[in-house]
N, C-alpha and C. Protein backbone atom coordinates (compact mmCIF):
# COMPACT_ATOMS: atom_id res chain seq x y z
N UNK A 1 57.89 121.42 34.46
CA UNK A 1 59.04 122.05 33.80
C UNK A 1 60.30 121.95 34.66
N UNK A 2 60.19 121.76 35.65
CA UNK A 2 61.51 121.70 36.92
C UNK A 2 62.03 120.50 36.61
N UNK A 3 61.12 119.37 36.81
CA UNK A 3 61.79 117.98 36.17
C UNK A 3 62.39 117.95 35.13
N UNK A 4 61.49 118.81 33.78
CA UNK A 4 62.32 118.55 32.86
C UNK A 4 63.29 119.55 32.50
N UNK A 5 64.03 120.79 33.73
CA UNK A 5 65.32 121.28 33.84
C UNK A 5 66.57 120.48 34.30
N UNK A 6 65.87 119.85 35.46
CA UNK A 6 66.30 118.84 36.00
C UNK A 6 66.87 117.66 34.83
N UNK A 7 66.55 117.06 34.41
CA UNK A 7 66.85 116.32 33.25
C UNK A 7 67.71 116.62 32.01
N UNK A 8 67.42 117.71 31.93
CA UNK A 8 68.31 118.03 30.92
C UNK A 8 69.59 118.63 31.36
N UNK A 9 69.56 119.08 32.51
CA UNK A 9 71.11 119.22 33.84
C UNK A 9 71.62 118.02 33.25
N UNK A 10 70.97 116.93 33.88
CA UNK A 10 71.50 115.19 34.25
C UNK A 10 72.01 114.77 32.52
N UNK A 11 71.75 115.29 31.78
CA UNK A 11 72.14 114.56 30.71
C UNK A 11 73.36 115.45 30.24
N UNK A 12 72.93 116.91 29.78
CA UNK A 12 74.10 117.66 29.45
C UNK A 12 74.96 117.55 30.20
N UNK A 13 75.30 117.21 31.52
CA UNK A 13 76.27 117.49 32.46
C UNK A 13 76.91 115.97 32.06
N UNK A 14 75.95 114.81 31.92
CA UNK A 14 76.80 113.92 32.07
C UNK A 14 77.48 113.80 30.50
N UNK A 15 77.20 114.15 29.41
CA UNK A 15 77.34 114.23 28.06
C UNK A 15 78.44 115.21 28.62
N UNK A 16 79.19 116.02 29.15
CA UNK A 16 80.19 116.77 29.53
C UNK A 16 81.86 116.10 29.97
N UNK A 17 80.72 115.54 31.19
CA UNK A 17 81.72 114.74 32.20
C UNK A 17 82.07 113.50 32.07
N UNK A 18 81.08 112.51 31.31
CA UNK A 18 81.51 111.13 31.05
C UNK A 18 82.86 111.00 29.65
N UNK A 19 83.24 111.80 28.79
CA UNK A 19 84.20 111.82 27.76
C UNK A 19 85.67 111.64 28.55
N UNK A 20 86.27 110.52 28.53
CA UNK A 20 87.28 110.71 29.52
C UNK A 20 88.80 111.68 29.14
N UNK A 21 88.62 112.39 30.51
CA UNK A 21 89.71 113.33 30.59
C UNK A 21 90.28 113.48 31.85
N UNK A 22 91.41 114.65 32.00
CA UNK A 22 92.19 114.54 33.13
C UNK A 22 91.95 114.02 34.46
N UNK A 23 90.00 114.47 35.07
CA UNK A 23 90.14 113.93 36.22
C UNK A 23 89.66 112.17 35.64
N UNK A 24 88.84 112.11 34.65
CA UNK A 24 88.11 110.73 34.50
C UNK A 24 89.81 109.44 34.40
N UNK A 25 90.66 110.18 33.99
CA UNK A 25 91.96 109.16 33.93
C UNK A 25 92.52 108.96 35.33
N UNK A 26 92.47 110.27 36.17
CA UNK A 26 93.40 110.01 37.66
C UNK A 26 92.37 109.24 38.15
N UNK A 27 91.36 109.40 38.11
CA UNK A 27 90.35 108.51 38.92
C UNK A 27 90.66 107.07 38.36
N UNK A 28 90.17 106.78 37.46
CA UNK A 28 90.60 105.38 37.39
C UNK A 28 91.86 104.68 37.41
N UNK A 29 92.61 105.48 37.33
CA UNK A 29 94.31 105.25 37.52
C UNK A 29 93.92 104.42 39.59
N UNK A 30 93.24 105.77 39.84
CA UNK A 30 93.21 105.53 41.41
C UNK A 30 92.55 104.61 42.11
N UNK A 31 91.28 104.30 41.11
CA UNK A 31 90.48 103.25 41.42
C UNK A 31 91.02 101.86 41.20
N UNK A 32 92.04 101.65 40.10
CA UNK A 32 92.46 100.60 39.91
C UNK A 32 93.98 99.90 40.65
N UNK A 33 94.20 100.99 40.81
CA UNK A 33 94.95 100.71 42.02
C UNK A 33 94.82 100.59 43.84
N UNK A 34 93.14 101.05 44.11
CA UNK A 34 92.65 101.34 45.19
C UNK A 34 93.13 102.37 46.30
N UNK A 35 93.52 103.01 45.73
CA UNK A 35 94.36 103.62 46.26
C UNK A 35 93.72 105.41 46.43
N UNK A 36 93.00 105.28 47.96
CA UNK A 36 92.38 106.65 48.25
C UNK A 36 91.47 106.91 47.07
N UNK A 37 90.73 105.90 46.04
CA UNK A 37 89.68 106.61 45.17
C UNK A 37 88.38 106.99 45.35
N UNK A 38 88.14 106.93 46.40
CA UNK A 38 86.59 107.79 46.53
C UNK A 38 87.14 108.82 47.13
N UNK A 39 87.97 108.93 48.03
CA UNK A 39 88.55 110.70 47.94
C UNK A 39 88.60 111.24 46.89
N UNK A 40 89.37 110.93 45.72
CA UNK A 40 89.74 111.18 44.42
C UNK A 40 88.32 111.63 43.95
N UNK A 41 87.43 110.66 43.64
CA UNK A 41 86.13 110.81 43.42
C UNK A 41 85.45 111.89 43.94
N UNK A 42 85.67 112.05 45.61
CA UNK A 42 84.77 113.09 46.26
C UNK A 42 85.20 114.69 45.63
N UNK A 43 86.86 114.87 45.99
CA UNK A 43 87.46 115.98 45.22
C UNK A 43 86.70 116.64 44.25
N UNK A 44 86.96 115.62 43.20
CA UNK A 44 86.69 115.93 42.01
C UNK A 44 84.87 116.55 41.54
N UNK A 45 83.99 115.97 42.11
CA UNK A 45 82.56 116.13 42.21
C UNK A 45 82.07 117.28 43.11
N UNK A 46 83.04 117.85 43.91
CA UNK A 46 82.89 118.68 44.96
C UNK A 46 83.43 119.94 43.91
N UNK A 47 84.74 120.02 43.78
CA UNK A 47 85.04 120.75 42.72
C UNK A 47 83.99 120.94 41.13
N UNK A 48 83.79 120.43 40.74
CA UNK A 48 82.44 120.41 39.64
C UNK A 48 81.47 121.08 40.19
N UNK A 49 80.76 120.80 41.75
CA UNK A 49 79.64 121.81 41.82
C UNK A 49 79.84 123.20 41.93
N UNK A 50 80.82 123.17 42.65
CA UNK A 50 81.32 124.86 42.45
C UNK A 50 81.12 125.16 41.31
N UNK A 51 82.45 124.78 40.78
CA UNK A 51 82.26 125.31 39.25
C UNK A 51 80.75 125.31 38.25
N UNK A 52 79.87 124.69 38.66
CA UNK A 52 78.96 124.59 37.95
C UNK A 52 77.65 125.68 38.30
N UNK A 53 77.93 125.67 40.16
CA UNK A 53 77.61 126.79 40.47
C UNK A 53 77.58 128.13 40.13
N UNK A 54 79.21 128.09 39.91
CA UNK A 54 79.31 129.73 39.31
C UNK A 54 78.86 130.16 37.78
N UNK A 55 78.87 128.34 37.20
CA UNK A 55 78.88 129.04 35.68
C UNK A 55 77.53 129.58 35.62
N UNK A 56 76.22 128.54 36.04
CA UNK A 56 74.99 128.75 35.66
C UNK A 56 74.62 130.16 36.68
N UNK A 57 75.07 130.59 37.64
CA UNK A 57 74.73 131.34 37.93
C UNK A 57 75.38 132.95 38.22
N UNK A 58 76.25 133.03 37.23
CA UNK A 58 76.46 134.25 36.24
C UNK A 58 78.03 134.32 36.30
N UNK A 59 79.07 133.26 36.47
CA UNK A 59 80.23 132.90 36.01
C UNK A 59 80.74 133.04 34.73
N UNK A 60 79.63 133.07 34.01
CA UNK A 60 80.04 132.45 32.28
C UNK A 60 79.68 133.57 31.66
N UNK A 61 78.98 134.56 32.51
CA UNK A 61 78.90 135.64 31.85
C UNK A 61 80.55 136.88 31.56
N UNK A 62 80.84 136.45 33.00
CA UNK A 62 81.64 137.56 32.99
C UNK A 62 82.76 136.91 32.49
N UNK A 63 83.04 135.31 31.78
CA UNK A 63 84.51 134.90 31.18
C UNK A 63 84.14 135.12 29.94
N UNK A 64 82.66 135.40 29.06
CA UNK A 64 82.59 135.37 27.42
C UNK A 64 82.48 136.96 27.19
N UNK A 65 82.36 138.01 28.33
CA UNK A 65 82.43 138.88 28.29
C UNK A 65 84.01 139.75 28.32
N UNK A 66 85.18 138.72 28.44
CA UNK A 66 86.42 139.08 28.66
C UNK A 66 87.11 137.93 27.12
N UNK A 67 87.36 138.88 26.52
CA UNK A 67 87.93 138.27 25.39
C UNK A 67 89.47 137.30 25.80
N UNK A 68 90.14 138.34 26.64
CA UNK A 68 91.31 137.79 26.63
C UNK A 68 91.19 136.77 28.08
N UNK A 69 90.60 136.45 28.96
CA UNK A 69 90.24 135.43 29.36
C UNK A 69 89.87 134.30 29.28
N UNK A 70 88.81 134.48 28.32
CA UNK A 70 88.43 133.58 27.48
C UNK A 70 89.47 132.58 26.35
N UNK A 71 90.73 133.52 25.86
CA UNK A 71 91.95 132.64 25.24
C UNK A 71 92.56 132.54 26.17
N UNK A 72 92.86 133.45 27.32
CA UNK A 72 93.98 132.58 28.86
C UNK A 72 93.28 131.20 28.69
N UNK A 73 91.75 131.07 28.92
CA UNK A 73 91.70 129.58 29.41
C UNK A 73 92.02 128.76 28.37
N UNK A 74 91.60 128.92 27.03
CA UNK A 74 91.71 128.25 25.84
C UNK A 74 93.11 127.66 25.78
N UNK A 75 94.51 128.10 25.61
CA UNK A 75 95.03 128.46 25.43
C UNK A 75 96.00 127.34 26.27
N UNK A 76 95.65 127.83 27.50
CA UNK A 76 95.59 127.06 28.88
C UNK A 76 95.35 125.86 29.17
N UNK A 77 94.07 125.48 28.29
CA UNK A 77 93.65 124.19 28.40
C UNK A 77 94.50 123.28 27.39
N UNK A 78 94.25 124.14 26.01
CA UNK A 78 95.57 123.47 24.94
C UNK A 78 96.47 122.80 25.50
N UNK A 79 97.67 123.63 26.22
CA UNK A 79 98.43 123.14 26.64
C UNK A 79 98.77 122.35 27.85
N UNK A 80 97.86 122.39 28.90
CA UNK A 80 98.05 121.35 29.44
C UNK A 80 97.16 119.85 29.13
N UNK A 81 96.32 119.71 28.14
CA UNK A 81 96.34 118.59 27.04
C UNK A 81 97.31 117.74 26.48
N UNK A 82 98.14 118.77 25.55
CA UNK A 82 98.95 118.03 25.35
C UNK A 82 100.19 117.80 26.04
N UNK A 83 100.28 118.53 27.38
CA UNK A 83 101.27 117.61 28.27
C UNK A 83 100.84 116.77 28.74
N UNK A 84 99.45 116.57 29.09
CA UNK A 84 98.74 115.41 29.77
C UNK A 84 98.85 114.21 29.07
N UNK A 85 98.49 114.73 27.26
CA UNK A 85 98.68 113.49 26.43
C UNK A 85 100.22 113.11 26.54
N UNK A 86 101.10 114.03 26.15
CA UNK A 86 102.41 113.62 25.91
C UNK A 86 102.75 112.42 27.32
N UNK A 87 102.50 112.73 27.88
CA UNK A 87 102.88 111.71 29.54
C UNK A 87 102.27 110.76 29.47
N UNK A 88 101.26 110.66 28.99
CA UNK A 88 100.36 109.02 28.67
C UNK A 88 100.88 108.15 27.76
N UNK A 89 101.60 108.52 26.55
CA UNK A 89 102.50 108.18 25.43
C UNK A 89 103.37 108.21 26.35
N UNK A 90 103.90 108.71 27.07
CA UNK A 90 105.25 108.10 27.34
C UNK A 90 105.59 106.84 28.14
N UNK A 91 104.17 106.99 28.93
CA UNK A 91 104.22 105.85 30.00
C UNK A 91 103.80 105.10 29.31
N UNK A 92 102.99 104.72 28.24
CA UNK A 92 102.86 103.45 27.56
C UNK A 92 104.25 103.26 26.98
N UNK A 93 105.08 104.26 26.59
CA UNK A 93 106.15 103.70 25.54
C UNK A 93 106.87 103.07 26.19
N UNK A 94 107.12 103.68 27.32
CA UNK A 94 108.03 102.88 28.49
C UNK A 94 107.93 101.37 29.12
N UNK A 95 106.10 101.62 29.14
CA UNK A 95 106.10 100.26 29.22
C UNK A 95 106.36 99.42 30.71
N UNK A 96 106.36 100.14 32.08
CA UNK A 96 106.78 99.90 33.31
C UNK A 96 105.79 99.88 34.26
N UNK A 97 104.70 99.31 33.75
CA UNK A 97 103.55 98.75 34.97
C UNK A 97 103.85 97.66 35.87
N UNK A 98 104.84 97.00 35.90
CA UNK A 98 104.91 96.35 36.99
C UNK A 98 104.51 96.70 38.62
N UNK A 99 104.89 98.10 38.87
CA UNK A 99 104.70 98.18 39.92
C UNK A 99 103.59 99.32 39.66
N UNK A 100 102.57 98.99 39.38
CA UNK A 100 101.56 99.73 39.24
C UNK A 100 100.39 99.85 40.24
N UNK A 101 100.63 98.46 40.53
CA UNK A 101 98.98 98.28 42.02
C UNK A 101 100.39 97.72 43.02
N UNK A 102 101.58 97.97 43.54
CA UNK A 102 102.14 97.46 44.28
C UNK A 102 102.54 98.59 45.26
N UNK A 103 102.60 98.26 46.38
CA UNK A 103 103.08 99.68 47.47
C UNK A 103 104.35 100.75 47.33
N UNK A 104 104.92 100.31 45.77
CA UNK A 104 106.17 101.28 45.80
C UNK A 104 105.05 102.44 44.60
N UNK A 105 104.05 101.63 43.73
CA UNK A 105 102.95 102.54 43.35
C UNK A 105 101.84 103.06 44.01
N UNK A 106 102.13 103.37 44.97
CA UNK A 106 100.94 104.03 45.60
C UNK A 106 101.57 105.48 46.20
N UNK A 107 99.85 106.22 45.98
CA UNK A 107 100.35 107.79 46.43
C UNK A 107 99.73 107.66 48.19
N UNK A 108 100.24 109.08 48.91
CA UNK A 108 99.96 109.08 50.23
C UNK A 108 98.76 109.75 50.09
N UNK A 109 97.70 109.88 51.46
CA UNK A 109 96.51 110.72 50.82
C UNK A 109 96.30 112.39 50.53
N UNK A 110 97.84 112.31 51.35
CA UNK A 110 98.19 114.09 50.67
C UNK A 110 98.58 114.33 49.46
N UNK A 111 99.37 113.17 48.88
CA UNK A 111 99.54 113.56 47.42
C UNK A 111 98.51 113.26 46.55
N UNK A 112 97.33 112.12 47.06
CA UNK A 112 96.07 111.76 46.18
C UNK A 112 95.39 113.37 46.13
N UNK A 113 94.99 114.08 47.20
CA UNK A 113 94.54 115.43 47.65
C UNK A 113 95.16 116.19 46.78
N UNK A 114 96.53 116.58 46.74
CA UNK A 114 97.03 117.20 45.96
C UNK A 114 96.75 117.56 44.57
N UNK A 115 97.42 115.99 43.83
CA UNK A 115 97.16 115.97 42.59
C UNK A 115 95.94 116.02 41.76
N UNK A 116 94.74 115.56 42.97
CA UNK A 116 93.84 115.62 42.44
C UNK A 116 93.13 117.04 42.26
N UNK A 117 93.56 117.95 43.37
CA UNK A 117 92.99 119.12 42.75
C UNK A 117 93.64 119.83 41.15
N UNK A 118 94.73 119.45 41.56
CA UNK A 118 95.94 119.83 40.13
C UNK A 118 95.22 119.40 38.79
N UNK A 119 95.03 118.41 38.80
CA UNK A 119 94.13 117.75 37.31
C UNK A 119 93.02 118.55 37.48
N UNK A 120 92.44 118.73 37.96
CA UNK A 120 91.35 119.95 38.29
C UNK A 120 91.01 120.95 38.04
N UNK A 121 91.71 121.97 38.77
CA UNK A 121 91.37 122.97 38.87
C UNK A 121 92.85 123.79 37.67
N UNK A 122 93.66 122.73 37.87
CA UNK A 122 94.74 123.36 36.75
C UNK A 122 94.67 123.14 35.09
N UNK A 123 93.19 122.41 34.76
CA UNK A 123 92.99 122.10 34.01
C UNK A 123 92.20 122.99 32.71
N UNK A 124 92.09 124.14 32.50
CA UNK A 124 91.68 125.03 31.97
C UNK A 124 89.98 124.45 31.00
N UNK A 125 89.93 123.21 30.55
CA UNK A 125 89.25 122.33 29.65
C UNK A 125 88.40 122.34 30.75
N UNK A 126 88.65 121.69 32.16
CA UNK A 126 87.12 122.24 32.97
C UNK A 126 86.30 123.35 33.62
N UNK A 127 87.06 124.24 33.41
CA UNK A 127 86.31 125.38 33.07
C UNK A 127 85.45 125.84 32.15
N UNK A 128 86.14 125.38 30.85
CA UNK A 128 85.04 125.23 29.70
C UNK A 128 83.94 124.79 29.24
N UNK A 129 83.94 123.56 30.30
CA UNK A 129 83.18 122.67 30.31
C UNK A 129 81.80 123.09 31.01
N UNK A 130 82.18 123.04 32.63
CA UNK A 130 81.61 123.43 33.36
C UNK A 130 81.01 124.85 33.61
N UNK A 131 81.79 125.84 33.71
CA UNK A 131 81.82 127.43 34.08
C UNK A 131 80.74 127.94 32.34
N UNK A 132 81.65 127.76 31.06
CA UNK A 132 81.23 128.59 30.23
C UNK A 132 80.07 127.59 29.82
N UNK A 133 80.03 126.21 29.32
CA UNK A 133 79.10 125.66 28.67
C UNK A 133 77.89 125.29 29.11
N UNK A 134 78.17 124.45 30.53
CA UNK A 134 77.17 124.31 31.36
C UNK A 134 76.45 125.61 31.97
N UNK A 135 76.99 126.92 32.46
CA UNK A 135 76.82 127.73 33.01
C UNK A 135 75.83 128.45 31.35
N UNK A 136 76.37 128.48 30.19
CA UNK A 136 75.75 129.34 29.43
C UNK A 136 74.29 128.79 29.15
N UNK A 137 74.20 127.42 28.79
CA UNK A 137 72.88 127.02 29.01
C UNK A 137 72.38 126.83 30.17
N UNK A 138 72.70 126.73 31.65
CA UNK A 138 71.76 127.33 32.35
C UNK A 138 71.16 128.20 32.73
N UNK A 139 72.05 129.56 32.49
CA UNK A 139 71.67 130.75 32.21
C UNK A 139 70.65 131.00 31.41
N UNK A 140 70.16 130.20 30.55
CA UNK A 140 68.58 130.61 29.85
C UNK A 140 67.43 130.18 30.55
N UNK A 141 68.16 129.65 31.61
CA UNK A 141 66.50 128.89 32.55
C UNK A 141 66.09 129.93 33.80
N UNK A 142 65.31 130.30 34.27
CA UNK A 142 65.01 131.32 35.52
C UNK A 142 64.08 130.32 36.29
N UNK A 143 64.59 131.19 38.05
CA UNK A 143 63.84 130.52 39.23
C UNK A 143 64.21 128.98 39.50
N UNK A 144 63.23 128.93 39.64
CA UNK A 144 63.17 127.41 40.16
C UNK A 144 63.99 126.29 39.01
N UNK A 145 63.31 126.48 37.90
CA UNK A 145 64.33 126.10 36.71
C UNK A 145 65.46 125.89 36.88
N UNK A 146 66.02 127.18 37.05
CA UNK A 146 67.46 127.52 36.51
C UNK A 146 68.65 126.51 37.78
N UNK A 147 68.02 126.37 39.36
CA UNK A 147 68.09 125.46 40.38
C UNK A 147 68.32 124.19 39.80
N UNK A 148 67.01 123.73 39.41
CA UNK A 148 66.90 122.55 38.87
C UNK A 148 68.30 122.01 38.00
N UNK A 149 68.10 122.55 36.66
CA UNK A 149 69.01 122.45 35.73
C UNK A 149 70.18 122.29 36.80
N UNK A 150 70.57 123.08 37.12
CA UNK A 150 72.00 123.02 38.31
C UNK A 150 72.14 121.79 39.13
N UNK A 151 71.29 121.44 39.89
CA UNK A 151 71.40 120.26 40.41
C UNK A 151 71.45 119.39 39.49
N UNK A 152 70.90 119.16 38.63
CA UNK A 152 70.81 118.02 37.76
C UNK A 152 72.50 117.69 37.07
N UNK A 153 72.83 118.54 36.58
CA UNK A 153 74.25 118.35 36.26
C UNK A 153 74.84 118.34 37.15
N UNK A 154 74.78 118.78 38.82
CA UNK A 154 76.00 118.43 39.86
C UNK A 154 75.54 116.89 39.78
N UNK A 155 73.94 116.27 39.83
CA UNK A 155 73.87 114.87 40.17
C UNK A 155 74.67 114.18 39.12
N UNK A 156 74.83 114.44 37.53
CA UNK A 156 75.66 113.77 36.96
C UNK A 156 77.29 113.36 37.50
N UNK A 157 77.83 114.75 37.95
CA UNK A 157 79.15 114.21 38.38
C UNK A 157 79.05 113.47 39.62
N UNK A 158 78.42 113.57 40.34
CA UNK A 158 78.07 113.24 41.81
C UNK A 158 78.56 111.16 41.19
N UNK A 159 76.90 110.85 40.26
CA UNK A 159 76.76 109.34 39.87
C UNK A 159 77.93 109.08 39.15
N UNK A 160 78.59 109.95 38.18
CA UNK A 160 79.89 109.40 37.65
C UNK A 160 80.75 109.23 38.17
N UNK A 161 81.65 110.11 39.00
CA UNK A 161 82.59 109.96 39.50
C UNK A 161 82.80 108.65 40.56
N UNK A 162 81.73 108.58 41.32
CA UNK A 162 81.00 107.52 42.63
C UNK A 162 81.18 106.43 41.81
N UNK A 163 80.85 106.07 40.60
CA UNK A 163 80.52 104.96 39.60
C UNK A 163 81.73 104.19 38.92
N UNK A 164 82.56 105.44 38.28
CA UNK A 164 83.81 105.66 37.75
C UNK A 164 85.16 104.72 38.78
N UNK A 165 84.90 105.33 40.21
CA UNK A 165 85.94 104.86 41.31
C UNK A 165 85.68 103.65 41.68
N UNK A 166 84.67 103.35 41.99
CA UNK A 166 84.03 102.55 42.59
C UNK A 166 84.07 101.15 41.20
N UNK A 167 83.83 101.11 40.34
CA UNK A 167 83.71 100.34 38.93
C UNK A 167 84.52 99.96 39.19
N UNK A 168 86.07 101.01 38.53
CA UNK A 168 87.85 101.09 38.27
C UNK A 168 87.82 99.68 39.61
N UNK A 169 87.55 99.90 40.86
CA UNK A 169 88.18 99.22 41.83
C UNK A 169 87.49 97.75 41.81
N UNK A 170 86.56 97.40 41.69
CA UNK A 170 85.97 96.59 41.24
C UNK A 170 86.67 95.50 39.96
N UNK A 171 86.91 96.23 39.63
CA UNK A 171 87.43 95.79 37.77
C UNK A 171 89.51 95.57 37.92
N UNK A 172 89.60 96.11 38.99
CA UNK A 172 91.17 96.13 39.29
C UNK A 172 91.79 95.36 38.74
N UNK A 173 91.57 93.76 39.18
CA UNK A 173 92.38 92.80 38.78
C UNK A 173 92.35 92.58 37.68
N UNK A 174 91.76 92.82 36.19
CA UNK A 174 91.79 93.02 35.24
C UNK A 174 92.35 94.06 34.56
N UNK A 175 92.02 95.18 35.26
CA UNK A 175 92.40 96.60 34.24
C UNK A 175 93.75 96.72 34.80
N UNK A 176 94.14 96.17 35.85
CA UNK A 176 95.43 96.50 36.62
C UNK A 176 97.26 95.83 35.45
N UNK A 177 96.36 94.73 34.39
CA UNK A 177 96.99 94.05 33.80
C UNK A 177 98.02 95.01 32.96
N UNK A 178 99.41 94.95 32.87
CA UNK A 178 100.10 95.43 32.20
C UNK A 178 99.72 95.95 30.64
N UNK A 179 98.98 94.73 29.81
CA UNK A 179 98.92 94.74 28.46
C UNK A 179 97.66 96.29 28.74
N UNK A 180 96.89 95.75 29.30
CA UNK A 180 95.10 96.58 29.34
C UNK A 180 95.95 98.12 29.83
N UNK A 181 96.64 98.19 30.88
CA UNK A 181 96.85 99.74 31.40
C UNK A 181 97.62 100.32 30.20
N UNK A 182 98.55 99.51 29.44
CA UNK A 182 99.38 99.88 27.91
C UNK A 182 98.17 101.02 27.14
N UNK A 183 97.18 99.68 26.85
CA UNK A 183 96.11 100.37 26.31
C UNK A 183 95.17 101.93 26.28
N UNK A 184 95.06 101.92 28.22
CA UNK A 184 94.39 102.89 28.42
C UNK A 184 95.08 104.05 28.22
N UNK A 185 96.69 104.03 29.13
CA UNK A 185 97.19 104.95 28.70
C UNK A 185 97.28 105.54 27.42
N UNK A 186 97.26 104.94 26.39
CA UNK A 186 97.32 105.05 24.71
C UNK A 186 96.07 105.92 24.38
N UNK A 187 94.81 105.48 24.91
CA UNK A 187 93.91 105.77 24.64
C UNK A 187 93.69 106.84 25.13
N UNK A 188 93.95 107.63 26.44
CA UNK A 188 94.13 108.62 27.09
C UNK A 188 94.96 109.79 26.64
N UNK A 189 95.73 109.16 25.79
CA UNK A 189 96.73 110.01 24.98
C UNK A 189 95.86 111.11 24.08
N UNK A 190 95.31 109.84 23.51
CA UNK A 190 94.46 110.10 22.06
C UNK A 190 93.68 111.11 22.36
N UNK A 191 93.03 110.95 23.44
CA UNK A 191 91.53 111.59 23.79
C UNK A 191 92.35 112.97 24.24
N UNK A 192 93.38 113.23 24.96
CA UNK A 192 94.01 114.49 25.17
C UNK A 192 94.31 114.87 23.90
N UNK A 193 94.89 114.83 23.25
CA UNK A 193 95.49 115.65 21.98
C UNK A 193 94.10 116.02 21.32
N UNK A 194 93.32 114.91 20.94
CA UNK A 194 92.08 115.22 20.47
C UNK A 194 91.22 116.57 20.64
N UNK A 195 91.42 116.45 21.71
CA UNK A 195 90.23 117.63 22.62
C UNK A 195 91.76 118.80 22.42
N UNK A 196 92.42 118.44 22.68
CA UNK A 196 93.72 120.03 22.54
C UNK A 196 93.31 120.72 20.82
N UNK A 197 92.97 119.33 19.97
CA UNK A 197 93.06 120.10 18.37
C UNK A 197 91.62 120.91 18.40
N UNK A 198 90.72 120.07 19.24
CA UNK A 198 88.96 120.66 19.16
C UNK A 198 89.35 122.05 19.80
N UNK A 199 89.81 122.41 20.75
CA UNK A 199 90.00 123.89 20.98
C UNK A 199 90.87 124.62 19.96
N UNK A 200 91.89 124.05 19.66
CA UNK A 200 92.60 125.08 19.12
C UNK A 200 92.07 125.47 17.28
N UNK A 201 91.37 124.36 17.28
CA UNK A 201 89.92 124.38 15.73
C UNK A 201 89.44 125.77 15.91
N UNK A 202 88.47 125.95 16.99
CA UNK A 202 87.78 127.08 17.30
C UNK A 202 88.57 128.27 17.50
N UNK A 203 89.70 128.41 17.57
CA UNK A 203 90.31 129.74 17.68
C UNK A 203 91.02 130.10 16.06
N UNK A 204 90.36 129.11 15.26
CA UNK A 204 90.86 129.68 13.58
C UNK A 204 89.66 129.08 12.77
């Protein structure tokens, strides 16, 4: 039964974390530019176990137990969605990848550090993710279980993110292409507003 808590961690977590969003875009933004992305990567996966920590192990109790917390984050997450989307639309509209993988585009590793916690932890949508959803179904598992399950979803972000950076940089000279980054950004758009209407669905 541990294995198969374990397993079902590794899948729900990655069924969570693989849908790309705020950090899954800076990361590959970062990977494709090479630029400090397994920091980016580490951040981000380090941040997830916490959070995943607290949810499954009684985090998620005390945010579904606070009504008006529960819409701070909602609410919260909405909107920084659709500023996230709105900025992805803009940088495609604009249209100015030239200097995208070139040294006047690159961040320092204090601002990679920075921003990356910002997409993060300022992101209200991973809290939801992590803290209430992941945390509420692990909360039905006890002991050794309930461990299990936990690790299993930190190993998902652990292999994605590692995978994600590491891929992006790999794949650079291709994805780095003006027309293709047009694209992603577009697509990044989409997937923000998307997920902004899926929350704000549930609050009517």
């Amino acid at each position: 039964m541990v294995i198969s808590a374990m397993l079902q961690g590794l899948v729900l977590g990655g069924s969570m974390i693989i849908p790309i969003g705020a950090q899954n875009s800076y990361i590959l933004g970062q990977g494709i530019k090479r630029n400090h992305h397994i920091l980016a990567a580490t951040i981000c996966m380090l941040c997830d176990v916490i959070l995943i920590g607290l949810g499954v192990f009684g985090g998620s109790q005390l945010i579904a137990s606070s009504d008006w917390i529960l819409l701070l984050v909602t609410w919260g997450g909405i909107s920084f969605l659709l500023v996230y989307g709105l900025i992805s639309f803009k940088a495609a509209w604009q249209n100015k990848y030239q200097d995208f993988t070139s040294e006047k585009g690159l961040k320092s590793k204090s601002a990679v550090v920075a921003t990356t916690f910002a997409v993060t932890l300022l992101n209200p949508h991973v809290y939801l993710d992590t803290v209430m959803i992941l945390g509420s179904v692990g909360g039905q598992f006890v002991g050794n279980e309930k461990l299990a399950f936990a690790i299993g979803t930190m190993l998902a972000g652990l292999i994605w993110f590692y995978s994600l950076a590491m891929g992006a940089a790999k794949m650079a000279p291709w994805l780095a292409q003006p027309k293709v980054q047009r694209v992603i950004d577009i697509l990044v758009g989409l997937i923000m507003w998307l997920v902004a209407y899926s929350l704000f669905s549930h609050q009517f």
